[in-house]
C-alpha atoms as a PDB file:
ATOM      1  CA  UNK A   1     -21.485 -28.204 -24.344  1.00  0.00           C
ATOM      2  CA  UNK A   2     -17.738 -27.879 -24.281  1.00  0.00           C
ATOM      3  CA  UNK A   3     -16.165 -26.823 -21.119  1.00  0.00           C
ATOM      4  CA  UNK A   4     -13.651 -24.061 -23.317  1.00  0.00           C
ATOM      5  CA  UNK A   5     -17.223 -23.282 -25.164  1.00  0.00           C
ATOM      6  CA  UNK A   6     -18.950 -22.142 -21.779  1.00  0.00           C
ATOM      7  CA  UNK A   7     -16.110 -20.950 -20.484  1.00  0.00           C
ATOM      8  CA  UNK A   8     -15.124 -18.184 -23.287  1.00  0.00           C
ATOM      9  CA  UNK A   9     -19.787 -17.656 -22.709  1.00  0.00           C
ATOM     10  CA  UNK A  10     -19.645 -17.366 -18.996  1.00  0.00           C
ATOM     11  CA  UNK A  11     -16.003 -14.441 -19.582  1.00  0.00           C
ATOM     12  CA  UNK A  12     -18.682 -12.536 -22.249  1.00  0.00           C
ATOM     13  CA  UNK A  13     -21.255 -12.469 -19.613  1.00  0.00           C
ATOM     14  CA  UNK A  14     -19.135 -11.140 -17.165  1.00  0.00           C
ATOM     15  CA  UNK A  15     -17.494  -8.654 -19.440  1.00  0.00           C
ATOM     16  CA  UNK A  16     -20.702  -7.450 -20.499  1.00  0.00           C
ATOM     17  CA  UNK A  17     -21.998  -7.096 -16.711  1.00  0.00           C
ATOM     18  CA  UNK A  18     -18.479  -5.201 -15.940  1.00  0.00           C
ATOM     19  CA  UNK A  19     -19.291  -2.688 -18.979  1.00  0.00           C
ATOM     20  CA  UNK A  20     -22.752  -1.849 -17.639  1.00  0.00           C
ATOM     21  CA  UNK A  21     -21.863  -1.244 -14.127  1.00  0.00           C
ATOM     22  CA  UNK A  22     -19.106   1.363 -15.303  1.00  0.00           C
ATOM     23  CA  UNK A  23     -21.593   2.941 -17.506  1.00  0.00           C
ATOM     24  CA  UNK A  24     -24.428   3.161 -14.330  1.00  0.00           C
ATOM     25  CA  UNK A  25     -21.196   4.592 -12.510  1.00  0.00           C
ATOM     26  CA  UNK A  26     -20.974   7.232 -14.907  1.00  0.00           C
ATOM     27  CA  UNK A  27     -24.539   7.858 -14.999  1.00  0.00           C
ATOM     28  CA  UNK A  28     -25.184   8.029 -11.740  1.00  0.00           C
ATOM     29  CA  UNK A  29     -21.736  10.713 -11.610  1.00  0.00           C
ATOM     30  CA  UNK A  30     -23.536  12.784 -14.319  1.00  0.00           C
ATOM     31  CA  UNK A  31     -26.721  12.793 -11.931  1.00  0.00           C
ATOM     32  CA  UNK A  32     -25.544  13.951  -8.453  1.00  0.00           C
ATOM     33  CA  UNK A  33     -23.358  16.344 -10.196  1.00  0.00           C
ATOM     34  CA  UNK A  34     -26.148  17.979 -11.942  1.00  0.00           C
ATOM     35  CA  UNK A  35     -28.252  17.780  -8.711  1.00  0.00           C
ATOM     36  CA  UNK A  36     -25.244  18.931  -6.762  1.00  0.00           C
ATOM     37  CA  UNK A  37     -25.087  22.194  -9.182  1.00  0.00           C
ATOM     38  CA  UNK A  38     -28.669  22.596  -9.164  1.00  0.00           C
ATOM     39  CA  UNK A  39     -28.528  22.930  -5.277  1.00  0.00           C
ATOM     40  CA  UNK A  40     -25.674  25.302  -5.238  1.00  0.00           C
ATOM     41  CA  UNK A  41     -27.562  27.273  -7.797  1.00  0.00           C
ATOM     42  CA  UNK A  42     -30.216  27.719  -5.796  1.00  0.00           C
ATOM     43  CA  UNK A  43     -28.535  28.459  -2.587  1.00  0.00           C
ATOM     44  CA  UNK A  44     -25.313  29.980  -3.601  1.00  0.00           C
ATOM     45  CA  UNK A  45     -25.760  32.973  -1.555  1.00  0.00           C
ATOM     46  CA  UNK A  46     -24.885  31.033   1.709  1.00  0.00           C
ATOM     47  CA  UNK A  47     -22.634  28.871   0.154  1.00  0.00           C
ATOM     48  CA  UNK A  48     -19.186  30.198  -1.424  1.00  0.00           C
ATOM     49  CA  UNK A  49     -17.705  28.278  -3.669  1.00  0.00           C
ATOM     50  CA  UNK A  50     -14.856  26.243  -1.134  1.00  0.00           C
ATOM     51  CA  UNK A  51     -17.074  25.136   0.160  1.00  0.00           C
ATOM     52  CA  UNK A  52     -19.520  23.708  -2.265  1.00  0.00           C
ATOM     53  CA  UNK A  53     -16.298  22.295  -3.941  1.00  0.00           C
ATOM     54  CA  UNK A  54     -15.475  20.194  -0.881  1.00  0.00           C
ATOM     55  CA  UNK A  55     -18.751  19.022  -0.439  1.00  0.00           C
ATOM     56  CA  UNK A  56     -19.574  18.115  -4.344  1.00  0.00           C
ATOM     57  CA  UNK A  57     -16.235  16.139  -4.247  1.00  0.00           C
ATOM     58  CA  UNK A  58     -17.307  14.631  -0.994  1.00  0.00           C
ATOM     59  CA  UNK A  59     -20.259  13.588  -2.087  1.00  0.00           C
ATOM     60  CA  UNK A  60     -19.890  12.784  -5.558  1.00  0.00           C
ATOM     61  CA  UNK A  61     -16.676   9.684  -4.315  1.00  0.00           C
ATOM     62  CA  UNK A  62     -18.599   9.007  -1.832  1.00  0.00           C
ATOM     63  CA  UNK A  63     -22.002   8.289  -3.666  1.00  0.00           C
ATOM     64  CA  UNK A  64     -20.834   6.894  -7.086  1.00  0.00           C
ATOM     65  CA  UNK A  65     -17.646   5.384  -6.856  1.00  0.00           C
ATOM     66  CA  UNK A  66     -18.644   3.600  -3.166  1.00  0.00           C
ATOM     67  CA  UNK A  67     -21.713   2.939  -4.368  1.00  0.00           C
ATOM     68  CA  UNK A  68     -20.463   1.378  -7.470  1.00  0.00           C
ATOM     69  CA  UNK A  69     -18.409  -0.731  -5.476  1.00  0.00           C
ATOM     70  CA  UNK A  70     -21.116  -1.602  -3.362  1.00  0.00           C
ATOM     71  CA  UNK A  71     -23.273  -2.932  -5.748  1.00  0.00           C
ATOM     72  CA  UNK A  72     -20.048  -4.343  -8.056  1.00  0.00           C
ATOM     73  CA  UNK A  73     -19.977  -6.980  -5.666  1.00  0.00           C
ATOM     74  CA  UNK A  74     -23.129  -8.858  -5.895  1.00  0.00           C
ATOM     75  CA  UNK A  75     -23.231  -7.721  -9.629  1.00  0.00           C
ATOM     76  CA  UNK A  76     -19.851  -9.510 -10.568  1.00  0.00           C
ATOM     77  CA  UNK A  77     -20.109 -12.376  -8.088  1.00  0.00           C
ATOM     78  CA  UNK A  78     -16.968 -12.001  -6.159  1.00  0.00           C
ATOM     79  CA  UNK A  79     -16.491 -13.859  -3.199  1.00  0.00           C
ATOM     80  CA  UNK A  80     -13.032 -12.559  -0.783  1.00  0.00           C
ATOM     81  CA  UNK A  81     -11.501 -14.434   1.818  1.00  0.00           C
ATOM     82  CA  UNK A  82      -9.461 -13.341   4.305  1.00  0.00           C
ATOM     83  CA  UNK A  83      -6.370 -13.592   2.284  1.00  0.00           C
ATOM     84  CA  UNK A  84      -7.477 -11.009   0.358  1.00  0.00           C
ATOM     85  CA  UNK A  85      -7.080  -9.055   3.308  1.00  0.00           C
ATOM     86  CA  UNK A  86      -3.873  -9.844   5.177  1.00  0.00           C
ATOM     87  CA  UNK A  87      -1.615  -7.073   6.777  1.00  0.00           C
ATOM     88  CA  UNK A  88       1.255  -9.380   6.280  1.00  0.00           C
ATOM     89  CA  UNK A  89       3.124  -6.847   3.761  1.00  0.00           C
ATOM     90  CA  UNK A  90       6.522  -5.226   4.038  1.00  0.00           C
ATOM     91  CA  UNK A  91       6.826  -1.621   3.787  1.00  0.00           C
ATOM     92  CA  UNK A  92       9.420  -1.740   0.865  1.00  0.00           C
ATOM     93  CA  UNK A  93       6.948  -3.469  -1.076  1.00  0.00           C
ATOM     94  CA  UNK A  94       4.795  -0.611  -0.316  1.00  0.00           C
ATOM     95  CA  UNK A  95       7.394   2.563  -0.462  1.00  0.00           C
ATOM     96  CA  UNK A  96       8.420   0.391  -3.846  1.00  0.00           C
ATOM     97  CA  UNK A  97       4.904   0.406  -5.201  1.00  0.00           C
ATOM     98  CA  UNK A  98       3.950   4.270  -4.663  1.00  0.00           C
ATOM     99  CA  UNK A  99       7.158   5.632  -5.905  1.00  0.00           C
ATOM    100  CA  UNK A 100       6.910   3.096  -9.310  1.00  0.00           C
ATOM    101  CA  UNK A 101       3.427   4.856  -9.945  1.00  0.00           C
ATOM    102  CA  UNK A 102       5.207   8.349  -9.906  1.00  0.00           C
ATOM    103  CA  UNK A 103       7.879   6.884 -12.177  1.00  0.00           C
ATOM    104  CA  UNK A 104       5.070   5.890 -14.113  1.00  0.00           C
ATOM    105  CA  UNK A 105       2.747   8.898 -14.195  1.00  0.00           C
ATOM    106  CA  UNK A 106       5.742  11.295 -14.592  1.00  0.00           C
ATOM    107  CA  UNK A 107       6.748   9.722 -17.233  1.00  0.00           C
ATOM    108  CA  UNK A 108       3.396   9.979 -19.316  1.00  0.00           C
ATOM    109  CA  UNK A 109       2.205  13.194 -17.956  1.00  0.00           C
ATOM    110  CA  UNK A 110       5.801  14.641 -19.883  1.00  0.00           C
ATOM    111  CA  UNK A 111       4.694  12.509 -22.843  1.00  0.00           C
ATOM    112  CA  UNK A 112       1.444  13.675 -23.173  1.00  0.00           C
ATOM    113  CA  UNK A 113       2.971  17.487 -22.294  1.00  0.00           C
ATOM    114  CA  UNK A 114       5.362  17.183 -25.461  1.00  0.00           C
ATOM    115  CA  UNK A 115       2.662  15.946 -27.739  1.00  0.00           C
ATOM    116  CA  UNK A 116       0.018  18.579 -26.603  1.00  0.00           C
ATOM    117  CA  UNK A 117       2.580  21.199 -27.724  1.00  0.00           C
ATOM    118  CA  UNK A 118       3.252  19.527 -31.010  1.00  0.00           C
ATOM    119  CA  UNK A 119      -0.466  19.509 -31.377  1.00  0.00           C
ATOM    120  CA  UNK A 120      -1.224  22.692 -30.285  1.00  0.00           C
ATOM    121  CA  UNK A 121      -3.962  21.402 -27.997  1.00  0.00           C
ATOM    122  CA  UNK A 122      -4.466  21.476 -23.934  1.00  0.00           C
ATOM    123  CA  UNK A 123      -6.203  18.361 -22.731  1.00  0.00           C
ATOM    124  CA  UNK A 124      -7.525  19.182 -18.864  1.00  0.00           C
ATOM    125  CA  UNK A 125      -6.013  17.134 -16.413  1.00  0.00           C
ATOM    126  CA  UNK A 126      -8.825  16.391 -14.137  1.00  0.00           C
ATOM    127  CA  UNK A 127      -6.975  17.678 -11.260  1.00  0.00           C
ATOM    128  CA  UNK A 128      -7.970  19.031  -7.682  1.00  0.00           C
ATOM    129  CA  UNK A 129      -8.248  21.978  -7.408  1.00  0.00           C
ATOM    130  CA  UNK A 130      -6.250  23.657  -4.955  1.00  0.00           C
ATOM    131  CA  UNK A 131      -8.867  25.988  -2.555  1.00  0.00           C
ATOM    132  CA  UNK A 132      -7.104  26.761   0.628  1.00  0.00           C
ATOM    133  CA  UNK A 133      -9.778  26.750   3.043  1.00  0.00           C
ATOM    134  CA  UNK A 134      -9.862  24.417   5.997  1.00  0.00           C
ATOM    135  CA  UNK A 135     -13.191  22.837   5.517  1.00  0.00           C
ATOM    136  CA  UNK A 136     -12.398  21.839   1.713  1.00  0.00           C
ATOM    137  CA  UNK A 137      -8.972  20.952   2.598  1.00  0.00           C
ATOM    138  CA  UNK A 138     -10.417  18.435   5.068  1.00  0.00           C
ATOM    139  CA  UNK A 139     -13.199  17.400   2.353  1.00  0.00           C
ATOM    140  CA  UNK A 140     -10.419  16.554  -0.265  1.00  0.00           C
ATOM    141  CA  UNK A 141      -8.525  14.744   1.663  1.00  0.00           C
ATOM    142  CA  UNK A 142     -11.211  12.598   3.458  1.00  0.00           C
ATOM    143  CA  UNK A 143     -12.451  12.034  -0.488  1.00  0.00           C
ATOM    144  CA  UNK A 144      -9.046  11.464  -2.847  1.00  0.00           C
ATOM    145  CA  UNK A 145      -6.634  10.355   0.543  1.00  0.00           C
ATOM    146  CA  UNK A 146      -8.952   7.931   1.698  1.00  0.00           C
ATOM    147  CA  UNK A 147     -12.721   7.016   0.224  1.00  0.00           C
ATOM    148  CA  UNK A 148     -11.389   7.268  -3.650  1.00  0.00           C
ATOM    149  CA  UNK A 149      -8.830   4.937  -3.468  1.00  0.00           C
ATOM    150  CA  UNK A 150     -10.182   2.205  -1.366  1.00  0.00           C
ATOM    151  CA  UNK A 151     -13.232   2.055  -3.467  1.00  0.00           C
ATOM    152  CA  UNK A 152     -11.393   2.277  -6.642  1.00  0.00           C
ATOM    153  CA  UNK A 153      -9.401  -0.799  -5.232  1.00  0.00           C
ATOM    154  CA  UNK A 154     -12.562  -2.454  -4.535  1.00  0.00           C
ATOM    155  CA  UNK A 155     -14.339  -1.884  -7.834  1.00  0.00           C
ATOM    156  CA  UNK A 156     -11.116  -2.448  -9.814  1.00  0.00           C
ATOM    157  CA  UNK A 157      -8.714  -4.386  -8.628  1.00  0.00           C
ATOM    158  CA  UNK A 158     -10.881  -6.834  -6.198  1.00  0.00           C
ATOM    159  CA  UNK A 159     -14.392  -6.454  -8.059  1.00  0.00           C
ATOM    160  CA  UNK A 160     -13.177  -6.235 -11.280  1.00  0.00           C
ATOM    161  CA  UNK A 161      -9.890  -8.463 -11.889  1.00  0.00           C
ATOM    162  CA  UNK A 162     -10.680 -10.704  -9.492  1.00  0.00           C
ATOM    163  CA  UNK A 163     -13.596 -12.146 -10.947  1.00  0.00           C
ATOM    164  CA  UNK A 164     -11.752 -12.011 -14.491  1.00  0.00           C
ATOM    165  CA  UNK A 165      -8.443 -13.914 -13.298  1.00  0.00           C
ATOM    166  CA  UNK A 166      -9.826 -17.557 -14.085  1.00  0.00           C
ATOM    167  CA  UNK A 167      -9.568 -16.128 -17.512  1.00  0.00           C
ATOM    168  CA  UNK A 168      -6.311 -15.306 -17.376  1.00  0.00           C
ATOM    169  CA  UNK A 169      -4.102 -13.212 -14.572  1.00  0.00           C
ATOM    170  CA  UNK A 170      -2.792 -10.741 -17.282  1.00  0.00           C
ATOM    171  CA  UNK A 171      -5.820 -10.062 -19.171  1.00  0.00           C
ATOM    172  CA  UNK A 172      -7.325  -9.466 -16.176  1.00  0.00           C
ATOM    173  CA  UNK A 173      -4.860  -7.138 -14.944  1.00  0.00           C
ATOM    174  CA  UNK A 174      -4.802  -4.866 -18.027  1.00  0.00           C
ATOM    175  CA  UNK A 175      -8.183  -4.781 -18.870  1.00  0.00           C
ATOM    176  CA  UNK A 176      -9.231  -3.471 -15.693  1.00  0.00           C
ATOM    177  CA  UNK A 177      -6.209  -1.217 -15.443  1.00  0.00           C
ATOM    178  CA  UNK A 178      -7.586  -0.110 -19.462  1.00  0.00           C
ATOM    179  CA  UNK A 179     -11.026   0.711 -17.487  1.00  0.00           C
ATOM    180  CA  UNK A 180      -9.450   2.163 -14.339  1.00  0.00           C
ATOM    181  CA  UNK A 181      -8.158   4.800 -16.676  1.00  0.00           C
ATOM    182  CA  UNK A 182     -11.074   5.541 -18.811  1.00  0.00           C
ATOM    183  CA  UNK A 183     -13.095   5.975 -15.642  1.00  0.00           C
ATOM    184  CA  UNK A 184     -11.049   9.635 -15.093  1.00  0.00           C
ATOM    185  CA  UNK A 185     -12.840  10.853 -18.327  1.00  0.00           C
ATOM    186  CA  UNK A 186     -10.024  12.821 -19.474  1.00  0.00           C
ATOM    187  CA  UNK A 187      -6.874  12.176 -21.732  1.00  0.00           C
ATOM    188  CA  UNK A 188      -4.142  13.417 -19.269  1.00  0.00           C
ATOM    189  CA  UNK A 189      -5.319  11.147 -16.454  1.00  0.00           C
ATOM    190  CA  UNK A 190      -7.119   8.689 -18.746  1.00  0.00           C
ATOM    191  CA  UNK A 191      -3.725   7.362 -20.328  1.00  0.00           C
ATOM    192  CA  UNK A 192      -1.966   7.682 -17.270  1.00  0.00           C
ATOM    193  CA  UNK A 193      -3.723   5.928 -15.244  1.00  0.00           C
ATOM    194  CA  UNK A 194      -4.536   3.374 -17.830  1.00  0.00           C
ATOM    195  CA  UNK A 195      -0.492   2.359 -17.034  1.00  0.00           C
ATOM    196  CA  UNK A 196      -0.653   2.822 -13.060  1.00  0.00           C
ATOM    197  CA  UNK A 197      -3.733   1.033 -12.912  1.00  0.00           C
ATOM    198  CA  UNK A 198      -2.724  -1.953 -15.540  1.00  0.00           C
ATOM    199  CA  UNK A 199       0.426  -1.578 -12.969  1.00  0.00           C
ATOM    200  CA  UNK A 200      -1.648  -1.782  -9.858  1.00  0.00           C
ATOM    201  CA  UNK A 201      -3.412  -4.918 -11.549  1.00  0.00           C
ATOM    202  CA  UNK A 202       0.238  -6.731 -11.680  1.00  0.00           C
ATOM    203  CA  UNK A 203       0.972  -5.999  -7.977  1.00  0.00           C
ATOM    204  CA  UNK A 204      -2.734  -7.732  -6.898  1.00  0.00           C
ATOM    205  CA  UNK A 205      -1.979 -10.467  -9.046  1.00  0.00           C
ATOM    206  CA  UNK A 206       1.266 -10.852  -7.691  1.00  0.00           C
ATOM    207  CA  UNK A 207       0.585 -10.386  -3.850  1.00  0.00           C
ATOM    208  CA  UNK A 208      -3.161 -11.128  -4.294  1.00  0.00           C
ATOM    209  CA  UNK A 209      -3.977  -8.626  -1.462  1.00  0.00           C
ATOM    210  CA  UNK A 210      -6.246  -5.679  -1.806  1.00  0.00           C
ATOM    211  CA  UNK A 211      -5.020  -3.978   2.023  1.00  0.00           C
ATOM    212  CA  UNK A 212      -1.995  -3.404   0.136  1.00  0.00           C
ATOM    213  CA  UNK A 213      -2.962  -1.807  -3.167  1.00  0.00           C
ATOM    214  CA  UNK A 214      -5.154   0.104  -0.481  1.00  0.00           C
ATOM    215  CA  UNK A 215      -2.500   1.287   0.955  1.00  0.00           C
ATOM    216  CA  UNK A 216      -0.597   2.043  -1.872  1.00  0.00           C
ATOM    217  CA  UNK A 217      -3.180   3.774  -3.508  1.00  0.00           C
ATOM    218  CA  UNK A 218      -3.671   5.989  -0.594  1.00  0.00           C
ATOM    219  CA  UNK A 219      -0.353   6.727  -0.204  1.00  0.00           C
ATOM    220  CA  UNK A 220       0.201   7.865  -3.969  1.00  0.00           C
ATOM    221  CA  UNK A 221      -2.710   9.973  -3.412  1.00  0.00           C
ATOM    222  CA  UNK A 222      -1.692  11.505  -0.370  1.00  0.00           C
ATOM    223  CA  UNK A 223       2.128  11.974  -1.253  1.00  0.00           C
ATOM    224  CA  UNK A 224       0.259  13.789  -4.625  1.00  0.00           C
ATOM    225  CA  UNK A 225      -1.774  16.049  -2.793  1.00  0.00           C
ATOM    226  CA  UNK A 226       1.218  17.476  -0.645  1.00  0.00           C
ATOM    227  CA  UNK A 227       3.232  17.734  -3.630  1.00  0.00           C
ATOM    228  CA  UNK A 228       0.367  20.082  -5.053  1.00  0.00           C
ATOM    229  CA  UNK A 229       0.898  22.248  -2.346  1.00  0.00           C
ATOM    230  CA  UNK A 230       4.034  22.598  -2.585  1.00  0.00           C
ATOM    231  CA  UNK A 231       4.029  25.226  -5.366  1.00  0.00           C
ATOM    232  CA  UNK A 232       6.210  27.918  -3.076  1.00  0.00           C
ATOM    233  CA  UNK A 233       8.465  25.372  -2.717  1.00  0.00           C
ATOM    234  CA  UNK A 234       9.713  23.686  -6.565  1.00  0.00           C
ATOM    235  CA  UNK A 235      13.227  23.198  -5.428  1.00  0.00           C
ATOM    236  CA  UNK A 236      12.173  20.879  -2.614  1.00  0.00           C
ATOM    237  CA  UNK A 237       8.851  19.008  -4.664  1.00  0.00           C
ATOM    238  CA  UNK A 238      11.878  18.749  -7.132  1.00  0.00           C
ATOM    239  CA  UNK A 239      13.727  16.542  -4.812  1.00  0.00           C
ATOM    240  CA  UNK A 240      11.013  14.706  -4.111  1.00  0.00           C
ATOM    241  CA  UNK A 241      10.070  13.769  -7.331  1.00  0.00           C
ATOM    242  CA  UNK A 242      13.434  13.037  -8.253  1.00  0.00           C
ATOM    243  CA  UNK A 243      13.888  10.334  -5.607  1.00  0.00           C
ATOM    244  CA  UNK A 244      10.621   9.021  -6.008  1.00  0.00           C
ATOM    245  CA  UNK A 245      11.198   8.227  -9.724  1.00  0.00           C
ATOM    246  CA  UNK A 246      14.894   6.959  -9.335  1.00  0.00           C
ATOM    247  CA  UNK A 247      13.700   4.610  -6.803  1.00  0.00           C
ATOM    248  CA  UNK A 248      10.615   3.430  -8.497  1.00  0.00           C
ATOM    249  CA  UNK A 249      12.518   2.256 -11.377  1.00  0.00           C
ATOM    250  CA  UNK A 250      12.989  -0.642  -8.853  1.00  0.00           C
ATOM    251  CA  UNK A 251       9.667  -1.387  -8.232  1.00  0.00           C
ATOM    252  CA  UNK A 252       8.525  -1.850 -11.925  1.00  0.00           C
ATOM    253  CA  UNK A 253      11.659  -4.201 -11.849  1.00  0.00           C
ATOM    254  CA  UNK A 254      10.258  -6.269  -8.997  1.00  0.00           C
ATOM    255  CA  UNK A 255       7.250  -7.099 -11.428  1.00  0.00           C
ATOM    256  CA  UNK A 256       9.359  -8.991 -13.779  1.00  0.00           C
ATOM    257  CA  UNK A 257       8.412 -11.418 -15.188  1.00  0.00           C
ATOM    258  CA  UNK A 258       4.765 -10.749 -16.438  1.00  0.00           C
ATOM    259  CA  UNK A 259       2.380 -13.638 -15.476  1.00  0.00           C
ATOM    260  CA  UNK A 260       1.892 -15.030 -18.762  1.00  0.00           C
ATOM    261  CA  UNK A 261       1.639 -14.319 -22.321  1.00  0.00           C
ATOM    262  CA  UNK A 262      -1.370 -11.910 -23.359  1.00  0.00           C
ATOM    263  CA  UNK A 263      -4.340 -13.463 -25.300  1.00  0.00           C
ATOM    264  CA  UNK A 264      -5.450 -11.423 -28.097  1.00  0.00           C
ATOM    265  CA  UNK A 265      -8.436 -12.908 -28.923  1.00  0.00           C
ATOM    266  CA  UNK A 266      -9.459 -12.594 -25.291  1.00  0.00           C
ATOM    267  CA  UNK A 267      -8.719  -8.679 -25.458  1.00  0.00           C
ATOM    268  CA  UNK A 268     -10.301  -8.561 -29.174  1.00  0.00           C
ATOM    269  CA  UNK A 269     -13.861 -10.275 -27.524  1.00  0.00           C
ATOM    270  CA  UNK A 270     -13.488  -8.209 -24.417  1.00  0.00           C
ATOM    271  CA  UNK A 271     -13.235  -4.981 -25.978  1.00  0.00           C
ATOM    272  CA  UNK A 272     -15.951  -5.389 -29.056  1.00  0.00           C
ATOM    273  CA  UNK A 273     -18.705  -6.137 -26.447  1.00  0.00           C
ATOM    274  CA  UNK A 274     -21.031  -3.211 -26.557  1.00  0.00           C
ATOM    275  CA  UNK A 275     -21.282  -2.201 -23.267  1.00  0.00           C
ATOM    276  CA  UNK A 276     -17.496  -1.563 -23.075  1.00  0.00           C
ATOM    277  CA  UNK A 277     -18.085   0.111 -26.629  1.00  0.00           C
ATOM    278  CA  UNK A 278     -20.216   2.568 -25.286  1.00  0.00           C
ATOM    279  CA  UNK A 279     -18.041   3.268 -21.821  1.00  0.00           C
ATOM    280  CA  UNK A 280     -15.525   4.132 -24.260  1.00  0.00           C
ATOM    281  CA  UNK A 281     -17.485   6.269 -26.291  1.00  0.00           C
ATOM    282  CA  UNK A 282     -18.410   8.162 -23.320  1.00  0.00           C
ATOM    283  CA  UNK A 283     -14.811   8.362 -22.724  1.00  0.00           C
ATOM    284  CA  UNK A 284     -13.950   9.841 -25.587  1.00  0.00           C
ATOM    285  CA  UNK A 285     -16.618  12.063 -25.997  1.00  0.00           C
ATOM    286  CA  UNK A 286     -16.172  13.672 -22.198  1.00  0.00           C
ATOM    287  CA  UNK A 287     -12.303  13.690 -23.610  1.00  0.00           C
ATOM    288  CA  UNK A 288     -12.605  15.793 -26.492  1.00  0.00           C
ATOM    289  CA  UNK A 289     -15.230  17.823 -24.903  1.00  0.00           C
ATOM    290  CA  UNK A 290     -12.839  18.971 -22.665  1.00  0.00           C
ATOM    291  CA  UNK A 291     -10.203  20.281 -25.099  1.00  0.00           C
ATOM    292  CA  UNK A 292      -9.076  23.896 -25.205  1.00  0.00           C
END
C-alpha cells in the first residue's frame, strides 16, 4: 500500500476518533447537567440558587471537559515530552498572546452585535453569570480561571492538534481551533472562539508548548472575569480594553508568517466525516435553540 495512501487512512481514522470523543463530551455535558438539575430539584429548599450555580459549573468543567481530556489521551494516541512542558517562556510572549485574543474577540463580538441588530435576532452569549456570593465567586473562578482552560488546552491544543500536526501544522491548528469553538454551543462564543482558538493553535505550533497556552488561556480568562465585574466602573474597563486591543494588534503580528499553505482537500475530508457532521449538527441545533 502506498505510504501517501495510508497516510491520508490513518488522518481519517484519527479524525473520525476526534469527532466521537467531542460528541461523548457533549453527551456526557447533557447528562450531569440533567442530573445536576434533577438534584437541585429535589433539594432546592436548602440550596439557593448561588449556590447550586457554583457547584453545577464546578462540577460540570470539572467532570466533562477533564474527563474528556483524560480519556482524549489514550483515545488519540498522544505521547508529550517534556518539551511540551517547558517554563522557558517570556512574559511578552505571554502579555502579547492574552491581549491579541481580546483584539480578537472584541472584534467579533462587535461583528456579531451589528449583524444581530440587522437581523433582528439575540444569539445568547454563553456567559457567566455574575452571582455575587462568596462561595460561587470562588466556584467560578476555581472552574473558568483555572480547570477550564488547562483542560481545554489539553483536549485541544495538545490532544487534539498535536496528534493532527504530521498532517500538516496549519490544518491542524484550524481545525481544532474550528472545534474549540463549536464546543461553546452557541453563536456568540462559537464564532469567536473559533478565531481565538484557530489563534491559540498558531501560538502551539509556533512555540510547541502547552504551559504557555496554559497560561495564556488562564490569563484571558481571568483578566475576563474581572472585567465582568467591573460594570460600576465602564470608564476604567474602557481603558482596559482599549490598551489590551491596541497592544494585541502586535501579537497577531508576531504570528506572521502562517506555517504553510492550507490544504483543501485535507479540510474537505476532515469536515465530511460523519462524526464531525453530527458535532456540528449538535452545534447548530443547541445554536438556534437558543435564539430569542
Amino acid at each position: 500500500m502506498p505510504p501517501v495512501f495510508t497516510k491520508w487512512k490513518d488522518l481519517k481514522k484519527q479524525v473520525r476518533r476526534i469527532g466521537w470523543l467531542l460528541l461523548v463530551f457533549t453527551g456526557a455535558q447533557v447528562l450531569v447537567g440533567w442530573i445536576l438539575r434533577s438534584i437541585y430539584a429535589r433539594y432546592y429548599v436548602y440550596i439557593n440558587e448561588e449556590t447550586y450555580a457554583g457547584i453545577r459549573l464546578f462540577l460540570l468543567t470539572l467532570l466533562t471537559t477533564g474527563g474528556t481530556a483524560l480519556i482524549g489521551k489514550k483515545v488519540l494516541r498522544v505521547k508529550w515530552t517534556k518539551s511540551n512542558f517547558q517554563w522557558n517562556f517570556s512574559w511578552e510572549t505571554v502579555s502579547k498572546t492574552v491581549a491579541s485574543m481580546f483584539t480578537i474577540t472584541i472584534t467579533f463580538s462587535m461583528l456579531l452585535t451589528l449583524i444581530q441588530m440587522a437581523l433582528g435576532v439575540h444569539f445568547m452569549d454563553g456567559s457567566l453569570t455574575e452571582y455575587n456570593s462568596p462561595l460561587y465567586v470562588v466556584l467560578m473562578i476555581l472552574s473558568a480561571v483555572f480547570i477550564a482552560p488547562c483542560c481545554e488546552e489539553l483536549l485541544f491544543r495538545g490532544e487534539i492538534e498535536h496528534s493532527l500536526m504530521p498532517y500538516g501544522a496549519l490544518f491542524a491548528a484550524i481545525f481544532s481551533g474550528i472545534l474549540f469553538g463549536w464546543m461553546h454551543m452557541n453563536f456568540t462564543q462559537g464564532i469567536m472562539h473559533m478565531f481565538t482558538g484557530t489563534f491559540l493553535g498558531l501560538v502551539y505550533y509556533k512555540h510547541r508548548n502547552l504551559s504557555l497556552n496554559i497560561v495564556c488561556h488562564m490569563l484571558f480568562n481571568g483578566i475576563t472575569v474581572g472585567l465582568n465585574y467591573l460594570t460600576n466602573f465602564m470608564g476604567l474597563r474602557a481603558i482596559i480594553v482599549f490598551v489590551l486591543v491596541v497592544y494585541g494588534i502586535l501579537g497577531l503580528m508576531d504570528l506572521r508568517p502562517l506555517p504553510e499553505k492550507p490544504s483543501y482537500p485535507i479540510f474537505r475530508m476532515a469536515f465530511r466525516q460523519i462524526s464531525i457532521v453530527l458535532f456540528f449538527i449538535v452545534f447548530l441545533v443547541i445554536s438556534i435553540w437558543s435564539i430569542y
